[in-house]
Protein backbone atom coordinates (compact mmCIF):
# COMPACT_ATOMS: atom_id res chain seq x y z
CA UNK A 1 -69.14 4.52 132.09
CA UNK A 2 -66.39 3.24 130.43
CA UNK A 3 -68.29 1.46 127.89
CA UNK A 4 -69.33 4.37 126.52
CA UNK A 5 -66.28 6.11 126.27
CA UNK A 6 -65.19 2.75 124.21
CA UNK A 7 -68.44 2.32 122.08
CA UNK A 8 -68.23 -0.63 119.23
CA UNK A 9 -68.38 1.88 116.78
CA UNK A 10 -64.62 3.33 117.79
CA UNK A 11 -63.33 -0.11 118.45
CA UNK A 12 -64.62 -1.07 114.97
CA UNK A 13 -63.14 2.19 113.82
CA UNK A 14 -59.88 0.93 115.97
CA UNK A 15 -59.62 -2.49 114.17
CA UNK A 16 -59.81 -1.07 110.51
CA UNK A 17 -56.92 1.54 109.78
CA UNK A 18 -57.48 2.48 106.60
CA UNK A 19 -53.69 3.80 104.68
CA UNK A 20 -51.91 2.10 107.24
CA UNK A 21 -48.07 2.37 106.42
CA UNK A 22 -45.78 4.80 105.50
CA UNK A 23 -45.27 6.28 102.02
CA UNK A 24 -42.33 5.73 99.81
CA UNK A 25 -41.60 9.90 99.06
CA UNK A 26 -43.19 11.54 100.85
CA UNK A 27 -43.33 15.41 100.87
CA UNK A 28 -43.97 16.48 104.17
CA UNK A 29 -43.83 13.57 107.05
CA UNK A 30 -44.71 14.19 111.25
CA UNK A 31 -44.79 12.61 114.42
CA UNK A 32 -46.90 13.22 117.33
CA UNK A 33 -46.75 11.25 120.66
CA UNK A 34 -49.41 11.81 123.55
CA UNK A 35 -46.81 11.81 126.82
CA UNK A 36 -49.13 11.40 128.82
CA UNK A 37 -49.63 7.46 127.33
CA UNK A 38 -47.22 7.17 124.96
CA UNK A 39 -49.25 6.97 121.70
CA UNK A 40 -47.39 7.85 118.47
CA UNK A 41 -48.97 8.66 115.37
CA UNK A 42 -46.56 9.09 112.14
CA UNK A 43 -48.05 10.98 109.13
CA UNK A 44 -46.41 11.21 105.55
CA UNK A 45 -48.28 13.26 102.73
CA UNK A 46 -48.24 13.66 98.98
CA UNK A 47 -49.91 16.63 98.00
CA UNK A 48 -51.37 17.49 94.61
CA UNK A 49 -50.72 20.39 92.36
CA UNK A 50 -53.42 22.63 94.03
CA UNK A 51 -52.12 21.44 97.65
CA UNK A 52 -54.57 18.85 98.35
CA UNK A 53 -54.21 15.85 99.86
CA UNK A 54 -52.86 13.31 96.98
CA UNK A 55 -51.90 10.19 99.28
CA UNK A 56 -51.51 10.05 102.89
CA UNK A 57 -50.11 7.19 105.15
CA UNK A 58 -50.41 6.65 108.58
CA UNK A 59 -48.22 4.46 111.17
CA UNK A 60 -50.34 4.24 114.05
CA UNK A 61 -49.28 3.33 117.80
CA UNK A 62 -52.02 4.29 119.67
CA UNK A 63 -54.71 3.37 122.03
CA UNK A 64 -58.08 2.72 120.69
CA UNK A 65 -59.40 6.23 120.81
CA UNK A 66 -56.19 7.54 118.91
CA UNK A 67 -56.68 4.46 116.40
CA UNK A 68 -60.17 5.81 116.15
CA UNK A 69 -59.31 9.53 115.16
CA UNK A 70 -56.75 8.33 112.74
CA UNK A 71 -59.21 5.93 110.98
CA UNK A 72 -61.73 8.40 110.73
CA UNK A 73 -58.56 10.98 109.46
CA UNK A 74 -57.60 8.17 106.94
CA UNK A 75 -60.81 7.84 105.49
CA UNK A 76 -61.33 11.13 104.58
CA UNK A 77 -58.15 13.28 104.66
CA UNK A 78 -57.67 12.39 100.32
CA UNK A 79 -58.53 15.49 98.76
CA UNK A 80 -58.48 17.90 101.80
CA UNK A 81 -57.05 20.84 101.82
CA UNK A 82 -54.54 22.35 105.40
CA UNK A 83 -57.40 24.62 106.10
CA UNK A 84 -59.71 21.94 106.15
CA UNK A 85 -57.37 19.30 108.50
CA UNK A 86 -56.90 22.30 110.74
CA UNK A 87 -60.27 22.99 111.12
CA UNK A 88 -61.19 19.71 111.76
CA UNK A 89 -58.63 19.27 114.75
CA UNK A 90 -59.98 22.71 115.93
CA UNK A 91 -62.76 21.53 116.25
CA UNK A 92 -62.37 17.92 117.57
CA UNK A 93 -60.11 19.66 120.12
CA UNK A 94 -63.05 22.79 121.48
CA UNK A 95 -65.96 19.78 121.35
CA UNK A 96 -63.31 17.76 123.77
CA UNK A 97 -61.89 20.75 126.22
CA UNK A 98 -64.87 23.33 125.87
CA UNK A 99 -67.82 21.40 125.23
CA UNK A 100 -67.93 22.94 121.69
CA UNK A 101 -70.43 21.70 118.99
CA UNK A 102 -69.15 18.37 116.67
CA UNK A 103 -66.65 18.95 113.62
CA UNK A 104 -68.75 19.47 110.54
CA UNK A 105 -67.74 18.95 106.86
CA UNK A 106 -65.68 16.81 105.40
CA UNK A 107 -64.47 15.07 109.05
CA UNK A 108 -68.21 15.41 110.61
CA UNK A 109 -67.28 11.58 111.74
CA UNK A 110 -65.16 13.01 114.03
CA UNK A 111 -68.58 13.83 116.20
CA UNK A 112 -68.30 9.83 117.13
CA UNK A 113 -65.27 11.04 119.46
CA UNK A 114 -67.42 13.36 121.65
CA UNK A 115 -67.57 10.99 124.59
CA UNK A 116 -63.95 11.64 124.93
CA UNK A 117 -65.04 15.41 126.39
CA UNK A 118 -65.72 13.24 129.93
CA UNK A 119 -61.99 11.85 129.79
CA UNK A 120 -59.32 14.80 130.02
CA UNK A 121 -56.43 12.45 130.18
CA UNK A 122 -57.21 11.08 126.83
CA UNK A 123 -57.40 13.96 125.22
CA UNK A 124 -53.97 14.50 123.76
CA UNK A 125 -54.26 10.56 122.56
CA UNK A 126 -57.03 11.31 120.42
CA UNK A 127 -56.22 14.50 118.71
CA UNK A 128 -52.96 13.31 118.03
CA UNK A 129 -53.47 11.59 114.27
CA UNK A 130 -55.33 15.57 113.60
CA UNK A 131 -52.15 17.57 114.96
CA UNK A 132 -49.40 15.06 112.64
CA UNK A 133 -51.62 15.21 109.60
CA UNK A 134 -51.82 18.82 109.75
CA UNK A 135 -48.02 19.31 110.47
CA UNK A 136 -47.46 17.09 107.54
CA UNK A 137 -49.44 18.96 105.03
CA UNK A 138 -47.62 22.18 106.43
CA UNK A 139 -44.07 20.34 105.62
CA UNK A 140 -45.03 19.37 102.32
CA UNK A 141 -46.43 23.22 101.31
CA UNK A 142 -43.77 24.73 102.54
CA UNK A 143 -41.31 22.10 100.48
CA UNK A 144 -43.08 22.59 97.46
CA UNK A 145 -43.27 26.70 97.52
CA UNK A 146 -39.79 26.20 98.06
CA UNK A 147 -38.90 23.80 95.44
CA UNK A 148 -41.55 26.13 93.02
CA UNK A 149 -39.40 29.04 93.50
CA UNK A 150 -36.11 27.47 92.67
């Protein structure tokens, strides 16, 4: 059973953190830490003029399922916009807790997380990269509206 849960493809997914790190200047940076474990995930995020994703670093203390998410997040999170990052841990978070269908679009590799639905207690842990990327774009909007209308 808890093979599955733990499938090659997440510990492969685990073992290669792709923008591991933090960024130099960041404009919008957040933490998230699952209490229930202790995982931490630190985001920092340089958007673009339009509000996309420009560069995006990630410092990682999780177990393997939150090591997972945030791989999959680091892979494709260049380019996205908030809606996008939101939607994605919307719906990472309704296929875990409601049995809800697999994201779709730009994080559809997200889907690989869906044996995590069986494992309440590991929920938090592995939507946690999701909630600090999406916190971090927020910062970073809100910093550049602000510096935009100074």
């Amino acid at each position: 059973m808890i093979d599955a849960l733990y499938s090659d493809r997440i510990l492969k997914l685990a073992a290669n953190m792709p923008r591991a790190g933090r960024l130099a200047a960041p404009q919008g940076s957040a933490e998230r830490v699952a209490k229930l474990c202790g995982s931490t995930v630190v985001v920092d995020v340089v958007l673009d003029a339009e509000g996309r994703v420009a560069d995006f670093a990630q410092d990682v203390r999780a177990c393997a399922l939150g090591q997972a998410c945030a791989a999959i997040v680091g892979e494709h999170i260049v380019g996205a916009r908030l809606d996008e990052i939101e939607t994605a841990r919307d719906q990472t978070r309704a296929m875990l807790k409601d049995g809800g269908p697999a994201p779709t679009g730009r994080f559809a590799d997200l889907a690989i997380l869906e044996t995590v639905k069986d494992y309440p207690a590991r929920h938090a842990s592995t939507l946690i990269p999701l909630e600090a990327a999406a916190e971090a774009v927020r910062q970073a909007l809100a910093r550049t509206r602000l510096a935009g209308a100074a």
